[in-house]
N, C-alpha and C. Protein backbone atom coordinates (compact mmCIF):
# COMPACT_ATOMS: atom_id res chain seq x y z
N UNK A 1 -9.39 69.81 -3.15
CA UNK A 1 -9.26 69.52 -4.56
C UNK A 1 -9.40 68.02 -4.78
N UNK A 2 -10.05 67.58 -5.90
CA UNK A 2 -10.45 66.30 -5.95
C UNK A 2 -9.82 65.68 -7.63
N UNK A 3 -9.19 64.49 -7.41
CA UNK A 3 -8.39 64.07 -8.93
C UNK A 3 -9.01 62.62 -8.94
N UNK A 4 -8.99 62.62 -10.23
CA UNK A 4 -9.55 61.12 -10.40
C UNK A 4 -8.48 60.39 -11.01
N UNK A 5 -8.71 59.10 -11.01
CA UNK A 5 -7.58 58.29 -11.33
C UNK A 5 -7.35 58.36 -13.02
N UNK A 6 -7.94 59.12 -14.05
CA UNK A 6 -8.07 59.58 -14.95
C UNK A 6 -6.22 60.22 -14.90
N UNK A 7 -6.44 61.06 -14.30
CA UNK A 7 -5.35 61.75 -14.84
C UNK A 7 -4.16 61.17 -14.02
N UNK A 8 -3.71 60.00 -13.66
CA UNK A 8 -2.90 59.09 -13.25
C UNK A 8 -2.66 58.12 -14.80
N UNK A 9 -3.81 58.40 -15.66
CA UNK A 9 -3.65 57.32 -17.06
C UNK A 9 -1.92 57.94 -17.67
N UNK A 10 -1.07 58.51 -17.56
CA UNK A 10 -0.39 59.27 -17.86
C UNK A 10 0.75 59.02 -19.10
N UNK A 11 1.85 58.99 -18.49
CA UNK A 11 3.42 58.48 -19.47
C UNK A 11 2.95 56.90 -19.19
N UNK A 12 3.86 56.31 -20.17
CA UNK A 12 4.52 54.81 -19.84
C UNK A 12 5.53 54.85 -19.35
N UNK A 13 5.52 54.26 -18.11
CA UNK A 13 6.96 54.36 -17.84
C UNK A 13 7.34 53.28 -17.58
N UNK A 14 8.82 52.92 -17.80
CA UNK A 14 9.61 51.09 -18.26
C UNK A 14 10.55 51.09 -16.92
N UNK A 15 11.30 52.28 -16.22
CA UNK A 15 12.12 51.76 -15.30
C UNK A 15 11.30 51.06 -14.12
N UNK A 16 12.55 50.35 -13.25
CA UNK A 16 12.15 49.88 -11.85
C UNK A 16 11.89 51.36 -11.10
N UNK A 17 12.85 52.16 -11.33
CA UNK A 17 12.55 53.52 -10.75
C UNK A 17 11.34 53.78 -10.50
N UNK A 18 10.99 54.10 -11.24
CA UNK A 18 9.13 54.35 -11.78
C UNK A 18 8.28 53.87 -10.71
N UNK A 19 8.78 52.52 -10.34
CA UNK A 19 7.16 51.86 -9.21
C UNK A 19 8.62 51.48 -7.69
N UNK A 20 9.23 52.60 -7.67
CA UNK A 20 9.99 52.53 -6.36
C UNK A 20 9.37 52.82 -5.13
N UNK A 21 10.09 52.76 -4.15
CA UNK A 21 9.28 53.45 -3.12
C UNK A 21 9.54 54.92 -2.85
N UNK A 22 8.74 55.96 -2.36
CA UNK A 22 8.71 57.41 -2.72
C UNK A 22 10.18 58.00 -2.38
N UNK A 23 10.81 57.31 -1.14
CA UNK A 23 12.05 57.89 -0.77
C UNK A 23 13.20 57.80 -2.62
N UNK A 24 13.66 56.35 -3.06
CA UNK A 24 13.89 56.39 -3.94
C UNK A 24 13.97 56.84 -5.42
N UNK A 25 12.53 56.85 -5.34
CA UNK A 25 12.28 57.64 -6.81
C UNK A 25 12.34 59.04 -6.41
N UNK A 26 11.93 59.89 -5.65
CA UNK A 26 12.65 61.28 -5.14
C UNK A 26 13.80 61.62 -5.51
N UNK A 27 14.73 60.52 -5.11
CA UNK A 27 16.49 60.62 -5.11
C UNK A 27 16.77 60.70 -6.48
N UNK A 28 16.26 59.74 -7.20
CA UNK A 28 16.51 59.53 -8.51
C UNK A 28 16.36 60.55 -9.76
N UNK A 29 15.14 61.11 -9.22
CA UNK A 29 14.18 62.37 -9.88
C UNK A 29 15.15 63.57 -9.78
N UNK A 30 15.44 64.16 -8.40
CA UNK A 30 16.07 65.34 -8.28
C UNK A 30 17.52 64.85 -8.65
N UNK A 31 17.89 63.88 -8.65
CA UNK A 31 19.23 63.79 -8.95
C UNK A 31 19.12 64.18 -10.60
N UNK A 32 18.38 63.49 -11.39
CA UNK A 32 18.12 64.06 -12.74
C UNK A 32 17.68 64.81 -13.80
N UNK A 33 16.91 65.83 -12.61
CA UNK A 33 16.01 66.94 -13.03
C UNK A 33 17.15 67.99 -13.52
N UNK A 34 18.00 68.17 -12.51
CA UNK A 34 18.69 69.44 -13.18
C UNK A 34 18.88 69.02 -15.18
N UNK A 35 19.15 68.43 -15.32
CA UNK A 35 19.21 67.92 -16.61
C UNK A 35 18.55 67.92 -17.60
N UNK A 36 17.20 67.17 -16.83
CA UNK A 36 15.65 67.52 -18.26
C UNK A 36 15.25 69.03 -18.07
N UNK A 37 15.33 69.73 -16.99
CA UNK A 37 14.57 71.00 -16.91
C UNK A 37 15.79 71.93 -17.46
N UNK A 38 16.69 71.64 -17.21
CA UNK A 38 17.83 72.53 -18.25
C UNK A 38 17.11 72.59 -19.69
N UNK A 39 17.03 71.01 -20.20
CA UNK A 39 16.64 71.00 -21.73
C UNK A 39 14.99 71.73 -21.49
N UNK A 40 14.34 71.72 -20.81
CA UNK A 40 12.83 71.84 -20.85
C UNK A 40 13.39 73.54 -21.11
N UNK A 41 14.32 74.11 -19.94
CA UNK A 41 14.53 75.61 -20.20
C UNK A 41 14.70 76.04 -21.35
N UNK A 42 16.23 75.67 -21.82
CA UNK A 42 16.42 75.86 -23.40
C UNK A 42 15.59 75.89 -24.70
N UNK A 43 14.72 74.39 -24.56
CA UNK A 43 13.79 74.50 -25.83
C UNK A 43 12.57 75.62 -25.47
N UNK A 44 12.56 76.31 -24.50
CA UNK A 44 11.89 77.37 -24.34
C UNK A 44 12.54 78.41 -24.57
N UNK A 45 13.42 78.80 -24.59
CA UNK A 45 14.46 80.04 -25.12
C UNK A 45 14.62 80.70 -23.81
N UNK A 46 14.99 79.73 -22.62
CA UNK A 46 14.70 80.75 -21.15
C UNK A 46 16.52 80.79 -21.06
N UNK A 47 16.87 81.99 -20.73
CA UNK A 47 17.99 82.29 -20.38
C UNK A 47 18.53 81.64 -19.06
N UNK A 48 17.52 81.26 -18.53
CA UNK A 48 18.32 80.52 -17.10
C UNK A 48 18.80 78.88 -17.25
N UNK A 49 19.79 78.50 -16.75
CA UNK A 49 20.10 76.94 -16.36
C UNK A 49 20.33 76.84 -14.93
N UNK A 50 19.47 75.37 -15.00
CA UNK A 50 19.50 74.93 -13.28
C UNK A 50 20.52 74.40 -12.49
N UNK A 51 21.84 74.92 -12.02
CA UNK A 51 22.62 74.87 -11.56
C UNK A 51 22.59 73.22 -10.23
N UNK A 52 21.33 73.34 -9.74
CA UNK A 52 21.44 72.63 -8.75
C UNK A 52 20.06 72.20 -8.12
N UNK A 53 19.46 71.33 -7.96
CA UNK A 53 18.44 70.82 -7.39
C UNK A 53 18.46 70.40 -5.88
N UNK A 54 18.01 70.40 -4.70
CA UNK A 54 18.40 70.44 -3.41
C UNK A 54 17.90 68.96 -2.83
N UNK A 55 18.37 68.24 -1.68
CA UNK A 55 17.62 67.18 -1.79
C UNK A 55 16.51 66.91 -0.88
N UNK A 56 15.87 66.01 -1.97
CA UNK A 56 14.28 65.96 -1.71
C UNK A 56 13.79 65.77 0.01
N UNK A 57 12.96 66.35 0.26
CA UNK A 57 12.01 65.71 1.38
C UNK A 57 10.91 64.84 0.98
N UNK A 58 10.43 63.91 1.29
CA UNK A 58 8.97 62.84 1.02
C UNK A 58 8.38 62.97 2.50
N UNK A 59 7.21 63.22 2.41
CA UNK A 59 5.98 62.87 2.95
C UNK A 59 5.21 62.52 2.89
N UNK A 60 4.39 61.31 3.54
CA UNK A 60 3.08 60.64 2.99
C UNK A 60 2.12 61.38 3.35
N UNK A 61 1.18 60.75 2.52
CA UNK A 61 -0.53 61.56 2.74
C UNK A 61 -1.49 60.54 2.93
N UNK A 62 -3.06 60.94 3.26
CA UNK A 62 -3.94 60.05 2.74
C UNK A 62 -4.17 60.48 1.34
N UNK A 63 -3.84 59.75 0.51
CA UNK A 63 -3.95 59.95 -1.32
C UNK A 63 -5.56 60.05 -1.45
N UNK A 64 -6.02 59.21 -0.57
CA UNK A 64 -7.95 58.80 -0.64
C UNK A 64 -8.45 60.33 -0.25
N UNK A 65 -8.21 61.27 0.07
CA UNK A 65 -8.95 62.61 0.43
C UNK A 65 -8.29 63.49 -0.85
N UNK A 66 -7.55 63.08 -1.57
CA UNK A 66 -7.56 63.38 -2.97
C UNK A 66 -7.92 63.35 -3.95
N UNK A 67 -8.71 61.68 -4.25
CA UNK A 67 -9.16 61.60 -5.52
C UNK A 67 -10.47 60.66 -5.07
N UNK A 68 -11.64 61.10 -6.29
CA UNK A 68 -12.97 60.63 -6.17
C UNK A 68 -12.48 59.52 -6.92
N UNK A 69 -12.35 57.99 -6.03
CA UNK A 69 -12.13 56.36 -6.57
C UNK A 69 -12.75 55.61 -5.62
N UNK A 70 -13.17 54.77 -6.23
CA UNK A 70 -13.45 53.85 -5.39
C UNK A 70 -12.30 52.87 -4.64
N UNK A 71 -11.24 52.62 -5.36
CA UNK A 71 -9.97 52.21 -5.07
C UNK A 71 -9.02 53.14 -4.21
N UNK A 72 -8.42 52.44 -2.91
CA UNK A 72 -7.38 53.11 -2.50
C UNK A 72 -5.99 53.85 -3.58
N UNK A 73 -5.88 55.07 -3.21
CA UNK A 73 -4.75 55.54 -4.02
C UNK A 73 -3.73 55.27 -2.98
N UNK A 74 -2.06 55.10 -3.47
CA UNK A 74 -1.03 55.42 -2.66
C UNK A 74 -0.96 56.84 -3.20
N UNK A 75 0.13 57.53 -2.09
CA UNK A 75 0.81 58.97 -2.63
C UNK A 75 1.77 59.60 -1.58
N UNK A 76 2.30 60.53 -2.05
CA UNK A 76 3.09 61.18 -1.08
C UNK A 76 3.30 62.87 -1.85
N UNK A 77 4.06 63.48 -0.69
CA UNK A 77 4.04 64.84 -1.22
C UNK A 77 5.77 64.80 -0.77
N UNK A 78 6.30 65.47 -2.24
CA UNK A 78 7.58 65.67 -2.23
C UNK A 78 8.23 67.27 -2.03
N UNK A 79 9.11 68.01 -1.77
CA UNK A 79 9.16 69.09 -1.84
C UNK A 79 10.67 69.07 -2.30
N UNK A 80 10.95 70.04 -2.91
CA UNK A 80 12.58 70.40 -3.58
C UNK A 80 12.76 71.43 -4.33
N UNK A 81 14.04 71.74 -3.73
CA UNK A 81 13.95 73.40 -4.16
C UNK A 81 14.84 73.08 -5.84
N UNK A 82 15.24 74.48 -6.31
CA UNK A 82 16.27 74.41 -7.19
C UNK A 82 16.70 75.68 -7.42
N UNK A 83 17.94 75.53 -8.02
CA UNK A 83 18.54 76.83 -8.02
C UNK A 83 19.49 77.01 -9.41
N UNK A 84 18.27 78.07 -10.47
CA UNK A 84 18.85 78.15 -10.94
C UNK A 84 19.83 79.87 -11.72
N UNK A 85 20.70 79.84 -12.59
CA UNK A 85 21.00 80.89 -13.01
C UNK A 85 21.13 81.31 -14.28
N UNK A 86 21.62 82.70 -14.37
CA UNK A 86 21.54 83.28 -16.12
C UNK A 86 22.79 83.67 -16.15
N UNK A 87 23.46 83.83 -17.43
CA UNK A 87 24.78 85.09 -17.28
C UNK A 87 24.07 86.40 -17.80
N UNK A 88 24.24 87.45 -17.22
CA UNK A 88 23.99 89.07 -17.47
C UNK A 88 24.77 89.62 -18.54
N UNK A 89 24.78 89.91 -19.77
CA UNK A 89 25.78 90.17 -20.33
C UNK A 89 25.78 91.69 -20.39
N UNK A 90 26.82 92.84 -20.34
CA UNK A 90 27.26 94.09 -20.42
C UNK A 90 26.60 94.67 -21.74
N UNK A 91 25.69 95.73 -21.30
CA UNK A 91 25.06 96.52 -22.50
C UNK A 91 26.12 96.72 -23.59
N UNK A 92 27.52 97.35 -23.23
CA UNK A 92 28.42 97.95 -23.94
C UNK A 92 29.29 96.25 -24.09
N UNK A 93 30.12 96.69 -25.25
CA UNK A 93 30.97 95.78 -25.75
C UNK A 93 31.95 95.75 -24.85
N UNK A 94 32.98 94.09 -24.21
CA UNK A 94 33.72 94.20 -23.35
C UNK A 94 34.93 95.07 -23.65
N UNK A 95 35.85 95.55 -23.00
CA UNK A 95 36.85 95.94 -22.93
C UNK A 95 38.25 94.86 -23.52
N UNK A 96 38.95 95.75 -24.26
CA UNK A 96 39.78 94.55 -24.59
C UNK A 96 40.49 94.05 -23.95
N UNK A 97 41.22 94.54 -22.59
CA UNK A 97 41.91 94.48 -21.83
C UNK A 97 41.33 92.78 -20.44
N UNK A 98 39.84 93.25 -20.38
CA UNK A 98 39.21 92.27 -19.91
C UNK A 98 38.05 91.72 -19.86
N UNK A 99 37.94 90.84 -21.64
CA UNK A 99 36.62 90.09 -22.19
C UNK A 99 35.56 89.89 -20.50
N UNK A 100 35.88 90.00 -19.76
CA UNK A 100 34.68 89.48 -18.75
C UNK A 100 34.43 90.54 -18.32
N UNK A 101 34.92 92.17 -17.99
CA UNK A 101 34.04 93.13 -17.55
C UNK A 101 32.72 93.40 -17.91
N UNK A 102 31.82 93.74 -16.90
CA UNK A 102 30.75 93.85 -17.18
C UNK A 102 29.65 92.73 -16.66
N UNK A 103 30.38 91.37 -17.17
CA UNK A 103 29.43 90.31 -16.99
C UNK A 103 29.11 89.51 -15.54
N UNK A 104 27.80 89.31 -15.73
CA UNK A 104 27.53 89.09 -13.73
C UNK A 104 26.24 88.11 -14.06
N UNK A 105 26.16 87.20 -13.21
CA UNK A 105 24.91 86.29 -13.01
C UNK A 105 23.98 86.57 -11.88
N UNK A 106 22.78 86.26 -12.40
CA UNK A 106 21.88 86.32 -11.18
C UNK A 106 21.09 84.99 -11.14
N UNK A 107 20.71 84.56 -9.69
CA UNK A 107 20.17 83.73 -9.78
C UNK A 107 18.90 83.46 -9.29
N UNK A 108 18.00 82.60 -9.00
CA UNK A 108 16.77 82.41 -8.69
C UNK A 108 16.65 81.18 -7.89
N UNK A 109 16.33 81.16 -6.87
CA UNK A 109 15.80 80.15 -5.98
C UNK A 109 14.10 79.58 -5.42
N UNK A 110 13.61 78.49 -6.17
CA UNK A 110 12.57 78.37 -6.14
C UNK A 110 12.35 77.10 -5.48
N UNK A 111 11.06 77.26 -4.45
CA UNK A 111 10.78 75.87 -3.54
C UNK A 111 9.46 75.08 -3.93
N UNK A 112 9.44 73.76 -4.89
CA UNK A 112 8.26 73.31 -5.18
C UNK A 112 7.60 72.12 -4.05
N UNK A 113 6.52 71.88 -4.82
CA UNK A 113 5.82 70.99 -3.86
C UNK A 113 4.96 70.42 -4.25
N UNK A 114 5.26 68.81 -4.35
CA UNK A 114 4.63 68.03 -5.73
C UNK A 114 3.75 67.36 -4.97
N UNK A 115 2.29 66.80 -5.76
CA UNK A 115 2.05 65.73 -5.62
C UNK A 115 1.90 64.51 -6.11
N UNK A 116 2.30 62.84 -6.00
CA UNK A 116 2.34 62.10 -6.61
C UNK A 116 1.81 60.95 -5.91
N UNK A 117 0.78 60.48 -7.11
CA UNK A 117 0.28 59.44 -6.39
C UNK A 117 -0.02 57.77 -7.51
N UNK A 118 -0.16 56.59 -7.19
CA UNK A 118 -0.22 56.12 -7.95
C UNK A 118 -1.53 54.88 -7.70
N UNK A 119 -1.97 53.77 -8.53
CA UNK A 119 -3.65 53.27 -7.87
C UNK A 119 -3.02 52.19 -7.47
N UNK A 120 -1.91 51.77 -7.30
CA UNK A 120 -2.17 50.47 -6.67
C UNK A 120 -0.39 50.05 -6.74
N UNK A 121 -0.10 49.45 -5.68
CA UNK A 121 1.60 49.51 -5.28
C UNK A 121 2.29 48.46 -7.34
N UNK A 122 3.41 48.95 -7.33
CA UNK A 122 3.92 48.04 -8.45
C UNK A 122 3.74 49.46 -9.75
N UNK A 123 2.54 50.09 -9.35
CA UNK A 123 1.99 51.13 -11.12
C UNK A 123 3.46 51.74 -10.60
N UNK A 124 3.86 52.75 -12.21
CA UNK A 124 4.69 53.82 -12.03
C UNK A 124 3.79 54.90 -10.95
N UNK A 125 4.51 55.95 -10.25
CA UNK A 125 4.22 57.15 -9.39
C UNK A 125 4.05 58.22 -10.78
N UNK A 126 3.27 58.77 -10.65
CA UNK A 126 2.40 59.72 -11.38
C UNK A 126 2.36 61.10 -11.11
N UNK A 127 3.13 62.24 -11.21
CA UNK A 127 2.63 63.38 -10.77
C UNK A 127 1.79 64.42 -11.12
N UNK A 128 0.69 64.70 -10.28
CA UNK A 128 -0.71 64.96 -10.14
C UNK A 128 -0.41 66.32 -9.92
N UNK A 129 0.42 67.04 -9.22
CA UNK A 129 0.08 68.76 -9.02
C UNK A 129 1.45 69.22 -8.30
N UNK A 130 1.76 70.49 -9.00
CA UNK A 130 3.33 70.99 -8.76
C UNK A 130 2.91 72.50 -8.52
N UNK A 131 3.45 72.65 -7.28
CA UNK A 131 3.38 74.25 -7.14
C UNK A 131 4.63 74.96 -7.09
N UNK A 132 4.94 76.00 -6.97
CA UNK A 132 6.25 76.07 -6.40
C UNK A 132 5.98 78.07 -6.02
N UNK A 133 7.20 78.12 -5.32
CA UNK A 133 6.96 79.82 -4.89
C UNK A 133 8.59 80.08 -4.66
N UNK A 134 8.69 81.41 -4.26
CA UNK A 134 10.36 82.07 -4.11
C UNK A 134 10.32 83.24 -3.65
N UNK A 135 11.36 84.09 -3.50
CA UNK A 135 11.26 85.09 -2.77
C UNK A 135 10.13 86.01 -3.70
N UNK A 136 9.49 86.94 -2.67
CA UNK A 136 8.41 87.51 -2.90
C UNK A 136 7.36 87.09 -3.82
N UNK A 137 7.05 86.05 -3.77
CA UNK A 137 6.71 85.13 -4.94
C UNK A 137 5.46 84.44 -4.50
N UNK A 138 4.56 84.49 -4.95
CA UNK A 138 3.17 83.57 -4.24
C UNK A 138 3.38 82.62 -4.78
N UNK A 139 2.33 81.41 -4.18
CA UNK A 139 2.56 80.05 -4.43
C UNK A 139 2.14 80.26 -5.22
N UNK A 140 2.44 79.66 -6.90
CA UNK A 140 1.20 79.41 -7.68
C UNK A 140 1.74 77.73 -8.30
N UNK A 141 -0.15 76.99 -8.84
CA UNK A 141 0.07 76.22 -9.61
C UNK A 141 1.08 75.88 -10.73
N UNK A 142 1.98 74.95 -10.84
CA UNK A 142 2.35 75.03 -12.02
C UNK A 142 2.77 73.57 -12.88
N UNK A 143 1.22 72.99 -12.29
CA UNK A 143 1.06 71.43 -12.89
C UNK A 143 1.14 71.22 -14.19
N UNK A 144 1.67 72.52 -14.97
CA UNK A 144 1.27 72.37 -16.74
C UNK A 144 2.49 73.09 -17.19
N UNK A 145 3.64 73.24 -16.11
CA UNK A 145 4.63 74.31 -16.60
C UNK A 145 5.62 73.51 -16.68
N UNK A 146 6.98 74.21 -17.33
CA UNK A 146 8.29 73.45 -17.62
C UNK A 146 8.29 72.36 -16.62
N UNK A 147 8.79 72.89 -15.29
CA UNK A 147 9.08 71.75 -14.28
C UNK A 147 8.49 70.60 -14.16
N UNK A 148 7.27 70.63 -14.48
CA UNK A 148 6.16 69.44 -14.39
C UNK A 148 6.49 68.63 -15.64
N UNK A 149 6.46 69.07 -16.73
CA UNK A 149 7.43 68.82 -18.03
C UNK A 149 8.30 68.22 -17.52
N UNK A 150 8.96 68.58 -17.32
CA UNK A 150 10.71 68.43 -17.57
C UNK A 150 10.39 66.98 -16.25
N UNK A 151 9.96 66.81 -15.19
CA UNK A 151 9.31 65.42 -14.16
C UNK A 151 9.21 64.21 -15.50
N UNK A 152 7.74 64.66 -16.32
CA UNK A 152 7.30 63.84 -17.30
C UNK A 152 7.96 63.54 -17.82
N UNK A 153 9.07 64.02 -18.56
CA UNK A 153 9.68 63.28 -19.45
C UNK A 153 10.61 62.23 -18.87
N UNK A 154 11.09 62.87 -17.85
CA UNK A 154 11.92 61.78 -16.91
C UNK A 154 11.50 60.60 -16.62
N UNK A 155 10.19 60.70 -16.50
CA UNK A 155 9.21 59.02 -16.08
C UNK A 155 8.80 58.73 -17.17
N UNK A 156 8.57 59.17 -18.70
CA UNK A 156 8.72 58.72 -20.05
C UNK A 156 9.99 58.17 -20.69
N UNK A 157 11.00 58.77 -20.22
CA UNK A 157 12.26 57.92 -20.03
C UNK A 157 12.37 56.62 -19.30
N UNK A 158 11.86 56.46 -18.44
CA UNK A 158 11.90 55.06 -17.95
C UNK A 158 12.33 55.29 -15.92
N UNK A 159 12.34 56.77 -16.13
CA UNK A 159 12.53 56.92 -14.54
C UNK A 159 14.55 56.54 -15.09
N UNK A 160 15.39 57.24 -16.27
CA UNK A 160 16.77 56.71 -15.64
C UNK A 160 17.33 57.50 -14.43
N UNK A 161 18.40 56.62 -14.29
CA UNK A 161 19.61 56.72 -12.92
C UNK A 161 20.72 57.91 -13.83
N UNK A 162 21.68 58.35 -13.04
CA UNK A 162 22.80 59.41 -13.74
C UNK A 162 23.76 58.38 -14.85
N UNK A 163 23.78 57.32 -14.73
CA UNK A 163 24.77 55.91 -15.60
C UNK A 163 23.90 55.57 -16.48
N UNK A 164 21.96 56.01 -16.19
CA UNK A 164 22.26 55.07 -17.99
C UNK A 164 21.62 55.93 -18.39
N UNK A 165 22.07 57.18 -18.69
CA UNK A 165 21.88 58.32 -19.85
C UNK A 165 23.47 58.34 -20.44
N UNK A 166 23.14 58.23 -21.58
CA UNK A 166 24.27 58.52 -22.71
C UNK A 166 24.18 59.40 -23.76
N UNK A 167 24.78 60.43 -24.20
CA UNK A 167 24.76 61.35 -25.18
C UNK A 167 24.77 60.43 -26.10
N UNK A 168 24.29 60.58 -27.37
CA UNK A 168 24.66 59.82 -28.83
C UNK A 168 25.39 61.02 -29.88
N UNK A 169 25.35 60.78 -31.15
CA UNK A 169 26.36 61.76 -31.93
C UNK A 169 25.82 60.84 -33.17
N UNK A 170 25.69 61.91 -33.93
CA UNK A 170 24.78 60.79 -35.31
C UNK A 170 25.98 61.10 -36.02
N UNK A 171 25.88 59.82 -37.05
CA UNK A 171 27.25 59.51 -37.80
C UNK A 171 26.98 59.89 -38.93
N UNK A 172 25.55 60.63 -39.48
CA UNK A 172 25.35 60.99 -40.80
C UNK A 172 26.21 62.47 -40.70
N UNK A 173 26.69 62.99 -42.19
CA UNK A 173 27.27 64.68 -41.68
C UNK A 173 26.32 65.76 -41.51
């Protein structure tokens, strides 16, 4: 598969995070993903939340057998699972005796496998292609799906750390 530095033109991104080195921005990413891909879930109406993100592996590549440039690319390939769940709620109305009969969660465990690359050391890291798979589950693409989303916005954020996200609360009623 061949990418051009075209689709590296991507987010702006403002943190130091952003142009870290791959071990770092990994840490930073999965540490904060459960968070945007929660919201990426929700504004999709998906009944699941991501309980837990696992921590990252990084591996380098040659980025240059990736993309038609004349310029060296950096890159690396990240992998990280996540795990998330739903609550099941009881066809029948609970029992009065005990509001929770009935109710049970299931969950889902999925292993992705990103690639990110960027044209020249200092740019933000860019991610170029997300697959992911799970039990009985083929690999498929899913460079255009929530998760890849829910990455983007994180490096449109500025690449933050878990300390400088703050809820706000608008003071109009």
């Amino acid at each position: 598969m061949v990418w051009g530095l075209s689709s590296l033109a991507a987010a702006p991104a403002r943190g130091a995070v952003c142009a870290a080195d791959p071990q770092s921005w990994a840490q930073a990413l999965t540490a904060q993903l459960p968070l945007f891909l929660t919201l990426a879930l929700s504004r999709s109406r998906s009944e699941f939340q991501v309980v837990l993100v696992g921590q990252p592996q990084v591996e380098s590549f040659a980025a240059e057998e990736l993309a038609d440039s004349p310029s060296p690319l950096q890159g690396f390939r990240l992998y990280f699972t996540t795990l998330e769940r739903r609550l099941v709620l009881p066809q029948q109305p609970p029992r009065q005796d005990n509001p929770l009969a009935g109710r049970r969660s299931e969950t889902l465990q999925l292993a992705y496998e990103a690639y990110v690359l960027r044209a020249r050391p200092g740019d933000p890291w860019q991610l170029v292609r997300l697959q992911v798979t799970g039990a009985g589950m083929p690999i498929r693409d899913v460079t255009h799906g929530l998760t890849a989303q829910a990455i983007r916005r994180w490096q449109q954020s500025g690449c933050p750390l878990a300390g400088d996200l703050e809820l706000t609360r608008s003071s109009s009623p």
